[in-house]
PDB file of N, CA and C in Angstrom:
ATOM      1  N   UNK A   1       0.837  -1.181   0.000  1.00  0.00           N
ATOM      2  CA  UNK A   1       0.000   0.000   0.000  1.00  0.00           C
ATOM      3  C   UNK A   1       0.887   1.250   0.000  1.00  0.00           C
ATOM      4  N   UNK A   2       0.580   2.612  -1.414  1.00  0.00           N
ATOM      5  CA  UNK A   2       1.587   3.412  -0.867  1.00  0.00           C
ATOM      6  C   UNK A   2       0.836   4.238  -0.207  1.00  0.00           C
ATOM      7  N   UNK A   3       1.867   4.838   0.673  1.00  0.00           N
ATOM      8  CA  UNK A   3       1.210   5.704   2.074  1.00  0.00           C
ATOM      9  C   UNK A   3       2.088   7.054   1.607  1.00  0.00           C
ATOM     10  N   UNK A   4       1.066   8.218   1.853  1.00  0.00           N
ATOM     11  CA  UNK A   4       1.273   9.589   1.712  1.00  0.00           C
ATOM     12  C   UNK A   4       1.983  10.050   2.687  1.00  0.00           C
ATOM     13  N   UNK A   5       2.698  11.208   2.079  1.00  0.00           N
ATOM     14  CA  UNK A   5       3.625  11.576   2.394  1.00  0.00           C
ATOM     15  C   UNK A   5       3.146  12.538   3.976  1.00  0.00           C
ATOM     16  N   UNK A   6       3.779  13.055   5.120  1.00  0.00           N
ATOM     17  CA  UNK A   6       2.986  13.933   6.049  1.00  0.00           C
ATOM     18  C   UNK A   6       2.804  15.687   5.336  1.00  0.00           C
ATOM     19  N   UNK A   7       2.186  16.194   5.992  1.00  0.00           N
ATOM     20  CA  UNK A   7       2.139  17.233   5.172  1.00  0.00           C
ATOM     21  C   UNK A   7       3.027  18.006   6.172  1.00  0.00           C
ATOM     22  N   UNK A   8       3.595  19.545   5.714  1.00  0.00           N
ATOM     23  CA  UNK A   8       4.467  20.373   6.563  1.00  0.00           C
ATOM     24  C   UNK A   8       4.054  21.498   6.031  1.00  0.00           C
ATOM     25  N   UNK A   9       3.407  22.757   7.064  1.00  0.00           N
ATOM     26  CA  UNK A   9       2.745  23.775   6.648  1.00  0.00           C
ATOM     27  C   UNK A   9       3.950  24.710   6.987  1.00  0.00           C
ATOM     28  N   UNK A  10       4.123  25.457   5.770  1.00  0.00           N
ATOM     29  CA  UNK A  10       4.960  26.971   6.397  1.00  0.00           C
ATOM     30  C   UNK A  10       4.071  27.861   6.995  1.00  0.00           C
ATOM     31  N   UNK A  11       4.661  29.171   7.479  1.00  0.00           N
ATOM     32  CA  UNK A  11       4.154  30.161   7.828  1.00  0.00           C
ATOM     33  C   UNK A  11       3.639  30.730   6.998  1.00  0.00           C
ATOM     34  N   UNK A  12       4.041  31.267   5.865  1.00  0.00           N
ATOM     35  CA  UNK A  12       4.000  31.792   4.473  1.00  0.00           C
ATOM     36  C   UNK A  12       2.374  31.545   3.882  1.00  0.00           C
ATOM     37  N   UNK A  13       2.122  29.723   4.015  1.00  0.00           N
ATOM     38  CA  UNK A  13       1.073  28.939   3.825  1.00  0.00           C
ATOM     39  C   UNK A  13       0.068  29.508   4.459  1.00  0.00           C
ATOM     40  N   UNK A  14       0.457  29.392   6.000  1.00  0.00           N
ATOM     41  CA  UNK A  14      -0.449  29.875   7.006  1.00  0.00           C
ATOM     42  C   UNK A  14      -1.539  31.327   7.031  1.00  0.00           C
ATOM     43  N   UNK A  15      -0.508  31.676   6.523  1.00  0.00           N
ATOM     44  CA  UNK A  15      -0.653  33.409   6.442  1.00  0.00           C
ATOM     45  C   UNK A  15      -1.905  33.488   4.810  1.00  0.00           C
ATOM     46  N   UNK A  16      -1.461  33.031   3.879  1.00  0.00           N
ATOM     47  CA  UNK A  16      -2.096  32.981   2.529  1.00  0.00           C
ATOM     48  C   UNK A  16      -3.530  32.746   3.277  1.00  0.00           C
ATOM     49  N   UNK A  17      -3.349  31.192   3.446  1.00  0.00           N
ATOM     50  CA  UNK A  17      -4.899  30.751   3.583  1.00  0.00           C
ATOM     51  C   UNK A  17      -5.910  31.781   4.721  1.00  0.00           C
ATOM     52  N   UNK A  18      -4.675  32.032   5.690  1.00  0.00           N
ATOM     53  CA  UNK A  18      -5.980  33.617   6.536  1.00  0.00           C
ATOM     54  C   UNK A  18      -6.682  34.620   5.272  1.00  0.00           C
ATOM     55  N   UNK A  19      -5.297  35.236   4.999  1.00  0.00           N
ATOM     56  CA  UNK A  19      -5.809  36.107   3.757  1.00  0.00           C
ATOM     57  C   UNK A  19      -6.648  35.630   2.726  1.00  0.00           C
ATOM     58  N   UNK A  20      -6.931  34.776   2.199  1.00  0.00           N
ATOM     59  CA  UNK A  20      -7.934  33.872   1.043  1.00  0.00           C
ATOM     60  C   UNK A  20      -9.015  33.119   1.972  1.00  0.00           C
ATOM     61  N   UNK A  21      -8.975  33.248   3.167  1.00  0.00           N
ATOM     62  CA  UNK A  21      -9.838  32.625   3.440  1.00  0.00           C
ATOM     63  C   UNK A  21     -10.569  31.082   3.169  1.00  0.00           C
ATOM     64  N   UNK A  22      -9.195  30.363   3.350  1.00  0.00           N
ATOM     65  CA  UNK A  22      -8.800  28.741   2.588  1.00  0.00           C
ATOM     66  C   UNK A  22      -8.410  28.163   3.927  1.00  0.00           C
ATOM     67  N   UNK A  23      -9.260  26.758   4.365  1.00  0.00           N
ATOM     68  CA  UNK A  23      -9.221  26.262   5.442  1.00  0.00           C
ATOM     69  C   UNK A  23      -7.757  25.017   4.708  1.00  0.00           C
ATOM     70  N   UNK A  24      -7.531  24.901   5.821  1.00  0.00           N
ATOM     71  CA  UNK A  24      -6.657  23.635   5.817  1.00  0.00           C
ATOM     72  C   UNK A  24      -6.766  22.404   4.764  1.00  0.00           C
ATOM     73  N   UNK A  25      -8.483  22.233   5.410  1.00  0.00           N
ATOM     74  CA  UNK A  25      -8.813  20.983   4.340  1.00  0.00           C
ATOM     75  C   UNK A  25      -9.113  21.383   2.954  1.00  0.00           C
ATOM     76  N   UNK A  26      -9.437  22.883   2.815  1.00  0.00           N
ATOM     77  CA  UNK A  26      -9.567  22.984   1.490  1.00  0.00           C
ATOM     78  C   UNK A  26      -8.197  22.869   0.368  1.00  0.00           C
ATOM     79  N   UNK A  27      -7.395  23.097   1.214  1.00  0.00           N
ATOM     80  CA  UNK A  27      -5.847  23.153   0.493  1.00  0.00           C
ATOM     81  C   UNK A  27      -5.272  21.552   0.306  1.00  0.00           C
ATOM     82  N   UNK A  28      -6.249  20.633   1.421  1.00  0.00           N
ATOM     83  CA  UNK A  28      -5.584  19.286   1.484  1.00  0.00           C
ATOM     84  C   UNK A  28      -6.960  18.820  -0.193  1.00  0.00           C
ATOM     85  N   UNK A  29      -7.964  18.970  -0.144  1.00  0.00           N
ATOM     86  CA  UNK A  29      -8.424  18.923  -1.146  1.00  0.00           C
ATOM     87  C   UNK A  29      -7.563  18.819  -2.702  1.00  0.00           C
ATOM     88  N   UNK A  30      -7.620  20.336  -2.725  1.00  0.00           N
ATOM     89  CA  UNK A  30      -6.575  20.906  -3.692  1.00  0.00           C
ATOM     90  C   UNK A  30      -5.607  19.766  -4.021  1.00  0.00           C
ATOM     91  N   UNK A  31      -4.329  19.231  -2.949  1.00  0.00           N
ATOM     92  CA  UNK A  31      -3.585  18.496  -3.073  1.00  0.00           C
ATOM     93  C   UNK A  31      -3.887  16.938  -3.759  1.00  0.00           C
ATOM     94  N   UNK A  32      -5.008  16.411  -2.782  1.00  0.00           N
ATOM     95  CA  UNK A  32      -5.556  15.243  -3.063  1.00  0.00           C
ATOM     96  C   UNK A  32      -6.557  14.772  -4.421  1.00  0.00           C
ATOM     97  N   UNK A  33      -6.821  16.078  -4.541  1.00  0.00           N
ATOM     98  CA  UNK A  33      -7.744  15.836  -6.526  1.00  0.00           C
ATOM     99  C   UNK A  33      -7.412  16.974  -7.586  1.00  0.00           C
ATOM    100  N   UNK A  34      -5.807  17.168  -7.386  1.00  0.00           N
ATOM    101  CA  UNK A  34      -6.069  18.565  -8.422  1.00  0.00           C
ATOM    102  C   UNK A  34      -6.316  18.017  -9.948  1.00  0.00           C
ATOM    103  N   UNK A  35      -7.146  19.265 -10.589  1.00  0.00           N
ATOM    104  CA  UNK A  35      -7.919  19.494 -11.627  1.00  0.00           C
ATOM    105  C   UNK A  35      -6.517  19.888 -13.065  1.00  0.00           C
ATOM    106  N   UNK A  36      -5.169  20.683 -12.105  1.00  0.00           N
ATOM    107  CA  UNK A  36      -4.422  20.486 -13.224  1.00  0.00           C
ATOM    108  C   UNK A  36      -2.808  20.438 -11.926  1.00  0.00           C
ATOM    109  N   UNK A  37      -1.648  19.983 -12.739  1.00  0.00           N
ATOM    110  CA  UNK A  37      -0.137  20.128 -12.123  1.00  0.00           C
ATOM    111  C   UNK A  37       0.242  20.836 -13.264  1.00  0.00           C
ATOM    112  N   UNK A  38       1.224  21.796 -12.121  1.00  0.00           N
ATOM    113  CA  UNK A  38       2.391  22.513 -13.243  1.00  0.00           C
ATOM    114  C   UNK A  38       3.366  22.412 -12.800  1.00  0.00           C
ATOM    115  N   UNK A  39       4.597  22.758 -12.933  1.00  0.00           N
ATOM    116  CA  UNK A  39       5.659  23.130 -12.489  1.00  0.00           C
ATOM    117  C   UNK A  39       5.841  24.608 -12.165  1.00  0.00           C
ATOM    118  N   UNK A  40       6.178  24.763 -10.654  1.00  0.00           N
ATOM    119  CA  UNK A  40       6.007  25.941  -9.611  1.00  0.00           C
ATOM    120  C   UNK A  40       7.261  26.637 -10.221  1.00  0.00           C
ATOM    121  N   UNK A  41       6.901  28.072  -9.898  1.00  0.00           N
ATOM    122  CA  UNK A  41       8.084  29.196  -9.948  1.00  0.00           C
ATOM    123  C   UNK A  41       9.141  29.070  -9.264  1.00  0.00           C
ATOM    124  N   UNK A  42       9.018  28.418  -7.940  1.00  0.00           N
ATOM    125  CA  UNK A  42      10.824  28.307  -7.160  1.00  0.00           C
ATOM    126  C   UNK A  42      10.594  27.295  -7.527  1.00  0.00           C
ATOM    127  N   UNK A  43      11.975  26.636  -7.499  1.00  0.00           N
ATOM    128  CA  UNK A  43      12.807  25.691  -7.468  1.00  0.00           C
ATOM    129  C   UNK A  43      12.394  24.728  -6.763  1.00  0.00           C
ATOM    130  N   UNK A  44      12.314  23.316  -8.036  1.00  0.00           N
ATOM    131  CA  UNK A  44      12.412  22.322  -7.424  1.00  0.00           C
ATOM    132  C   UNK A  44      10.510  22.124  -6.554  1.00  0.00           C
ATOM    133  N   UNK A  45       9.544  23.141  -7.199  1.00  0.00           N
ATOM    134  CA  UNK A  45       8.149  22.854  -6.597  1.00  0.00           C
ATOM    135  C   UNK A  45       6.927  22.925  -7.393  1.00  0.00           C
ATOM    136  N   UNK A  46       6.024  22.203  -7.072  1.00  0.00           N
ATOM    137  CA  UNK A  46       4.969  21.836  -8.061  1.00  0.00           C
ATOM    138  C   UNK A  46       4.263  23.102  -7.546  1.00  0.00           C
ATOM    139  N   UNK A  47       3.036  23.564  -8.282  1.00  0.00           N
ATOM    140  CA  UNK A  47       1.840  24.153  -8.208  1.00  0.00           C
ATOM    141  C   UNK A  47       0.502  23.441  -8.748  1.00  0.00           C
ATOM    142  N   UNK A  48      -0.467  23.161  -7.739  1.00  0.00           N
ATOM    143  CA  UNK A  48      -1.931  22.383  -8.185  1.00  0.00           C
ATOM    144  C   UNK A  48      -2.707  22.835  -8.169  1.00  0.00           C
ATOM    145  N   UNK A  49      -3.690  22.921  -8.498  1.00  0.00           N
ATOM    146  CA  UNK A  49      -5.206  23.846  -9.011  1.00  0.00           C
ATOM    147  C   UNK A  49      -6.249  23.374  -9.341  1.00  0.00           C
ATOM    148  N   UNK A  50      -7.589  23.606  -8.626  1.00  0.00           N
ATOM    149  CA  UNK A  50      -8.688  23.240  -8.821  1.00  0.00           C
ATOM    150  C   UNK A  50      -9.809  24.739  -9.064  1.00  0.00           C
ATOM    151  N   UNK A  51     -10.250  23.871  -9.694  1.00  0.00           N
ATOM    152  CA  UNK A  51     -11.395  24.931 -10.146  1.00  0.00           C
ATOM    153  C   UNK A  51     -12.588  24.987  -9.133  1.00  0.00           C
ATOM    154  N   UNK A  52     -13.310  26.419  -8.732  1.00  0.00           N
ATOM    155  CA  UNK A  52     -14.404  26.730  -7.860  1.00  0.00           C
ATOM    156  C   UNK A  52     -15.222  27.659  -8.198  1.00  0.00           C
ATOM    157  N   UNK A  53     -16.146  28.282  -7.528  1.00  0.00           N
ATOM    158  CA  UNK A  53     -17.066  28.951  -7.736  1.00  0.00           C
ATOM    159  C   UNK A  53     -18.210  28.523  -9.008  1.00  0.00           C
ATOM    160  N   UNK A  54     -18.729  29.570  -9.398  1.00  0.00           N
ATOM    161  CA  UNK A  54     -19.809  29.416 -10.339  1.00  0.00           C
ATOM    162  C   UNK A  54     -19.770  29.437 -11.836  1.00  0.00           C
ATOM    163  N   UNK A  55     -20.455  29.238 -12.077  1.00  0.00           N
ATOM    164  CA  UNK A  55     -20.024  29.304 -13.849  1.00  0.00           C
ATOM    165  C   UNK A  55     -19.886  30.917 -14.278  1.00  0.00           C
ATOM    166  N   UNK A  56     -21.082  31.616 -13.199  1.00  0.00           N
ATOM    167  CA  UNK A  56     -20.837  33.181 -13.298  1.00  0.00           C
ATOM    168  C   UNK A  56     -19.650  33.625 -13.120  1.00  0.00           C
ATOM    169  N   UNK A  57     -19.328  33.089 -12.178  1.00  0.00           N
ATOM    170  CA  UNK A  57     -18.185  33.923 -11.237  1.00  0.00           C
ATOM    171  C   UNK A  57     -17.031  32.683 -10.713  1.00  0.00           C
ATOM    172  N   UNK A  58     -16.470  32.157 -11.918  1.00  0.00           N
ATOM    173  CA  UNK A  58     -15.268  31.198 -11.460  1.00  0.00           C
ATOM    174  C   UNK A  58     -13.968  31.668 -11.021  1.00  0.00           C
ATOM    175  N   UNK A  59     -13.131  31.020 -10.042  1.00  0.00           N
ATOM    176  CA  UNK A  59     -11.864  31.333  -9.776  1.00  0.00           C
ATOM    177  C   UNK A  59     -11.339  29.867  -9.424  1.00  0.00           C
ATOM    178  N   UNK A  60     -10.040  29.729  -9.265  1.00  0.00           N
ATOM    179  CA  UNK A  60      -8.866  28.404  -9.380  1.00  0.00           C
ATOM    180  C   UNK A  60      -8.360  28.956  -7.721  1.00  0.00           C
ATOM    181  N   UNK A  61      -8.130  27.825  -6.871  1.00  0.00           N
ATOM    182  CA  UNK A  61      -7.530  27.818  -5.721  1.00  0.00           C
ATOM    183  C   UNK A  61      -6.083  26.872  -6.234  1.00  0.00           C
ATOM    184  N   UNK A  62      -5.287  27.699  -6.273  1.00  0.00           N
ATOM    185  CA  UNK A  62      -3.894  27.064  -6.246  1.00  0.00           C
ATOM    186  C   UNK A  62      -3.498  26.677  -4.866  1.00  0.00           C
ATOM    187  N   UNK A  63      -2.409  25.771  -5.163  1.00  0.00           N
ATOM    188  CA  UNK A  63      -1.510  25.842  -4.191  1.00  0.00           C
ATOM    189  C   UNK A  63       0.028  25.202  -4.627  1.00  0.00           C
ATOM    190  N   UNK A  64       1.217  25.627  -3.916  1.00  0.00           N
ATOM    191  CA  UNK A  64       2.066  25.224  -4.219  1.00  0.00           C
ATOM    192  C   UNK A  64       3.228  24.344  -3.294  1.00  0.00           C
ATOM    193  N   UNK A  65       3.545  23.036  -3.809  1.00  0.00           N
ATOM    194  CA  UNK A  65       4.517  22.326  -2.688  1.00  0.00           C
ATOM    195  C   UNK A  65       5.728  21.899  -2.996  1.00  0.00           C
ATOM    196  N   UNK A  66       6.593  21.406  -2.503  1.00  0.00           N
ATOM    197  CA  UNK A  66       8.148  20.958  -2.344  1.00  0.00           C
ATOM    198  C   UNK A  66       7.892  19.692  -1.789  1.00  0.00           C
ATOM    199  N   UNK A  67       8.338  19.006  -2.503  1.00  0.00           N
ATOM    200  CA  UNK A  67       8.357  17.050  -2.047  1.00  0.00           C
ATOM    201  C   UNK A  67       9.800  17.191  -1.580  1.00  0.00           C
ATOM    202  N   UNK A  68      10.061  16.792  -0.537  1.00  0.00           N
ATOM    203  CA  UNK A  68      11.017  16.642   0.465  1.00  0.00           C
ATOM    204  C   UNK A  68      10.826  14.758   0.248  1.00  0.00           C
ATOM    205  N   UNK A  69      12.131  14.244   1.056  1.00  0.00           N
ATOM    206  CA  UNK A  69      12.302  12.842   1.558  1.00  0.00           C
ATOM    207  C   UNK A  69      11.307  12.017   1.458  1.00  0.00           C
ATOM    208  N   UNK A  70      10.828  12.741   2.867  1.00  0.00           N
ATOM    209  CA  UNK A  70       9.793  12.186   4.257  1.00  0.00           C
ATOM    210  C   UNK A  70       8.755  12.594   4.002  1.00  0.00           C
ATOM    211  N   UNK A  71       8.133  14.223   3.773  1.00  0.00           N
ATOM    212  CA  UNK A  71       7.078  14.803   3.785  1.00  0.00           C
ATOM    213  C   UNK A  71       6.890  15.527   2.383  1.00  0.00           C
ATOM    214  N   UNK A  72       6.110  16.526   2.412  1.00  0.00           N
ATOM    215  CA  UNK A  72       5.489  17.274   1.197  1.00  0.00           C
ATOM    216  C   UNK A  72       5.546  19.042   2.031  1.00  0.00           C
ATOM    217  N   UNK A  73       6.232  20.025   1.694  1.00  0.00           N
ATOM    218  CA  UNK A  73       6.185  20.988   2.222  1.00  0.00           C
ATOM    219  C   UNK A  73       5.068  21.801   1.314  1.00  0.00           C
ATOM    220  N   UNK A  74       4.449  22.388   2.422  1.00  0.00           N
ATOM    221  CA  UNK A  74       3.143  23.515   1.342  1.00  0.00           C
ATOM    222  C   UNK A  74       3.859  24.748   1.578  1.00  0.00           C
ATOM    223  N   UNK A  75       3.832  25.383   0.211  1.00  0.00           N
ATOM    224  CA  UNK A  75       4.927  26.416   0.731  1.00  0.00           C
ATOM    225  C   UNK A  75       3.386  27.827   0.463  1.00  0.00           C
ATOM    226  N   UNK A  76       2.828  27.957  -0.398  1.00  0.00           N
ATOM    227  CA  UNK A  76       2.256  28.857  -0.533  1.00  0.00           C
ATOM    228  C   UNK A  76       0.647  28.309  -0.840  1.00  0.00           C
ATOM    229  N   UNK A  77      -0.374  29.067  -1.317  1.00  0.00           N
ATOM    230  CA  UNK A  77      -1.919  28.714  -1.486  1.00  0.00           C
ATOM    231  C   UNK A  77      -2.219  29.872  -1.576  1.00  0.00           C
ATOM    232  N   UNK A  78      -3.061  30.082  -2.963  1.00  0.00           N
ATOM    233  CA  UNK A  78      -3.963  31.522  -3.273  1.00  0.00           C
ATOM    234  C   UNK A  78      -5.412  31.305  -3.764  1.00  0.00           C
ATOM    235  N   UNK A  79      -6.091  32.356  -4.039  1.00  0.00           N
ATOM    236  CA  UNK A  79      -7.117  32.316  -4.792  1.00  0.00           C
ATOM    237  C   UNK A  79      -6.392  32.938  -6.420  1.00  0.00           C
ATOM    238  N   UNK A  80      -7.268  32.497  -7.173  1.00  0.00           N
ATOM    239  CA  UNK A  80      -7.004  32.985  -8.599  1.00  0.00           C
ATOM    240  C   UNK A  80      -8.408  33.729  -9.153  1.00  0.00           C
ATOM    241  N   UNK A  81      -8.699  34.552  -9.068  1.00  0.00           N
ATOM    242  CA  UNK A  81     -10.146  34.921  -9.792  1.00  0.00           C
ATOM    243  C   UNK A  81     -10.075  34.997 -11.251  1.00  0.00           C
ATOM    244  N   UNK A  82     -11.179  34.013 -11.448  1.00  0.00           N
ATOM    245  CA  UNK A  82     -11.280  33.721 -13.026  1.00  0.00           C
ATOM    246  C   UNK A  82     -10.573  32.733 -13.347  1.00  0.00           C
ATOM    247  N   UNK A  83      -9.994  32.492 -14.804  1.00  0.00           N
ATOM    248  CA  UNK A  83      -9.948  30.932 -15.203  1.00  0.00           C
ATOM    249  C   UNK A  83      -8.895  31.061 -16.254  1.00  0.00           C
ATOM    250  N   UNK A  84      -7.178  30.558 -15.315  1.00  0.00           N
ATOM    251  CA  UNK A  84      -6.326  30.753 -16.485  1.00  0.00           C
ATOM    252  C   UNK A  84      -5.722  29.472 -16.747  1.00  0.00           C
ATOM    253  N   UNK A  85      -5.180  29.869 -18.348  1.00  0.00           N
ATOM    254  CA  UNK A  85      -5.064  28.889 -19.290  1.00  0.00           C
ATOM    255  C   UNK A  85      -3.507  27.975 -18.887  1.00  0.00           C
ATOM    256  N   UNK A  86      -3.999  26.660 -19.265  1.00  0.00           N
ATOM    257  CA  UNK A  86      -2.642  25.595 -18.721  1.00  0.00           C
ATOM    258  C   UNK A  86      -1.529  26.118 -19.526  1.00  0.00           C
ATOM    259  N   UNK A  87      -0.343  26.266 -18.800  1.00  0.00           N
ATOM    260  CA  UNK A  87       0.983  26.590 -19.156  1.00  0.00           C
ATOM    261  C   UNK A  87       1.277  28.437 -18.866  1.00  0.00           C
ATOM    262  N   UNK A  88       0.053  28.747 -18.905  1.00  0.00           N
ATOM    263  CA  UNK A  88       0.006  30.234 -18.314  1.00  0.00           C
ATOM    264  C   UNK A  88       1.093  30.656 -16.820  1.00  0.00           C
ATOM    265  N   UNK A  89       1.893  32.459 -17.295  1.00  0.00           N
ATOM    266  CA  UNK A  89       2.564  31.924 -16.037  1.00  0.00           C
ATOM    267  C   UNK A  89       1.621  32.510 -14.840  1.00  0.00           C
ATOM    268  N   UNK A  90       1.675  32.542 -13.401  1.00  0.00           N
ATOM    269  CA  UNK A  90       1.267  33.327 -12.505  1.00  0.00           C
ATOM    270  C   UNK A  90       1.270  34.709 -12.659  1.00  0.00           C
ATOM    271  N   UNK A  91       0.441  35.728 -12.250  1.00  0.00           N
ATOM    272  CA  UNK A  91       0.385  36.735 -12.073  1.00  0.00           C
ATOM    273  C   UNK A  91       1.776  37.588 -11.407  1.00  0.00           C
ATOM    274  N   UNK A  92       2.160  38.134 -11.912  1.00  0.00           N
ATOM    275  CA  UNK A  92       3.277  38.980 -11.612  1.00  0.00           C
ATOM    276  C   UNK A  92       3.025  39.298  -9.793  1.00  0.00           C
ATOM    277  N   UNK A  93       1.969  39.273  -9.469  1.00  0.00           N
ATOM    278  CA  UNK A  93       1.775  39.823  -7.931  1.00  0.00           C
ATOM    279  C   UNK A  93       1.838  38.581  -6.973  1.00  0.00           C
ATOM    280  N   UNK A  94       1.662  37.529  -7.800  1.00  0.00           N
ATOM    281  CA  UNK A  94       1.923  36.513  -6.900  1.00  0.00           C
ATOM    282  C   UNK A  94       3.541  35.977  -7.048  1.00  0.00           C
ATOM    283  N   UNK A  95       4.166  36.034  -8.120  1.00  0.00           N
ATOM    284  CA  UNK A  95       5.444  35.818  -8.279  1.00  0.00           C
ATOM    285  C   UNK A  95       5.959  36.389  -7.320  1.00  0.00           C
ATOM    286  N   UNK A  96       6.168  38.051  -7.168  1.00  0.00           N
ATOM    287  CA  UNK A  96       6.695  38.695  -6.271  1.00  0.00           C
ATOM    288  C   UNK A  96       6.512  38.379  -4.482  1.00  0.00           C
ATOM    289  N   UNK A  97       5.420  38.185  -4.051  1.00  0.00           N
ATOM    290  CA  UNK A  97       5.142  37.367  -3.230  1.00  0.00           C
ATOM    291  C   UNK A  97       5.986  36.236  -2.594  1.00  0.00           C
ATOM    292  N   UNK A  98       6.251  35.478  -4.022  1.00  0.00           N
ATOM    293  CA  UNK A  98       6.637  33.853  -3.675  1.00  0.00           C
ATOM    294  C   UNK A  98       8.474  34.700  -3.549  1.00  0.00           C
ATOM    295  N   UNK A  99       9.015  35.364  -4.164  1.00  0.00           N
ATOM    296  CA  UNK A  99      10.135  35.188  -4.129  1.00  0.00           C
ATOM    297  C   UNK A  99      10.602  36.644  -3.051  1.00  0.00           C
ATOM    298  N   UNK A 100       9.752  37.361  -2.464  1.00  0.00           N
ATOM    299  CA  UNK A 100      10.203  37.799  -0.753  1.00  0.00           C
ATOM    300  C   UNK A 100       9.891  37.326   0.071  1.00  0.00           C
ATOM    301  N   UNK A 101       8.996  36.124   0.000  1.00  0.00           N
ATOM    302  CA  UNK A 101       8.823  35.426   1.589  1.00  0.00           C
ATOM    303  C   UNK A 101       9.845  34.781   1.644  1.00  0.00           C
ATOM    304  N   UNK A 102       9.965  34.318   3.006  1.00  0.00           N
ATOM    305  CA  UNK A 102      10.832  33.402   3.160  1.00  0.00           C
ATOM    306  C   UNK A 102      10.052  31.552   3.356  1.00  0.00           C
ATOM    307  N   UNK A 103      11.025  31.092   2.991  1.00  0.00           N
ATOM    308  CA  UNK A 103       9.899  29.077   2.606  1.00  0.00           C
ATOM    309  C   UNK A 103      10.699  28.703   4.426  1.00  0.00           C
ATOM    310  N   UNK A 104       9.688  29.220   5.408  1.00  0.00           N
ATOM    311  CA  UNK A 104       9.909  28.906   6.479  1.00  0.00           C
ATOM    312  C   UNK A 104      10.131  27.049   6.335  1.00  0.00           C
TER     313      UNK A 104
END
């Protein structure tokens, strides 16, 4: 049986999901059925994405992790409003974001 990896929340993580208003399990969601994988802006980390809201009013809950050894680090998690296209890069405001925090 393979067994999943533990999860390891940064601060960074922590902080996003207050601001977006993204519970824990919604991000473990995210992880456990994403809708698409890309390859993340830092180094060496995936980004996953599921689609939400309404057909009116859709937006994508990302999130992004680092496979370590042992565990799976979540380094970041946003909202996306609206509906962007696979291979698309991130929004310039979230780039900047990812590369002054620190990946507690």
């Amino acid at each position: 049986m393979l067994r999943e990896k533990k999860l390891e929340w940064t601060r960074h993580v922590r902080a996003k999901m207050r601001f977006y208003g993204l519970s824990e399990q919604r991000v473990r969601r995210v992880l456990h059925t994403p809708k698409r994988i890309e390859e993340g802006v830092a180094e060496r980390t995936v980004a996953m994405m599921q689609s939400a809201g309404s057909p009116k009013h859709p937006y994508e809950i990302w999130t992004m992790v680092r496979d370590m050894s042992t565990t799976r680090r979540v380094i970041s998690a946003w909202r996306y409003p609206g509906v962007t296209k696979p291979g698309e890069p991130l929004p310039e405001e979230i780039l900047r974001e990812l590369r002054n925090s620190s990946h507690d």
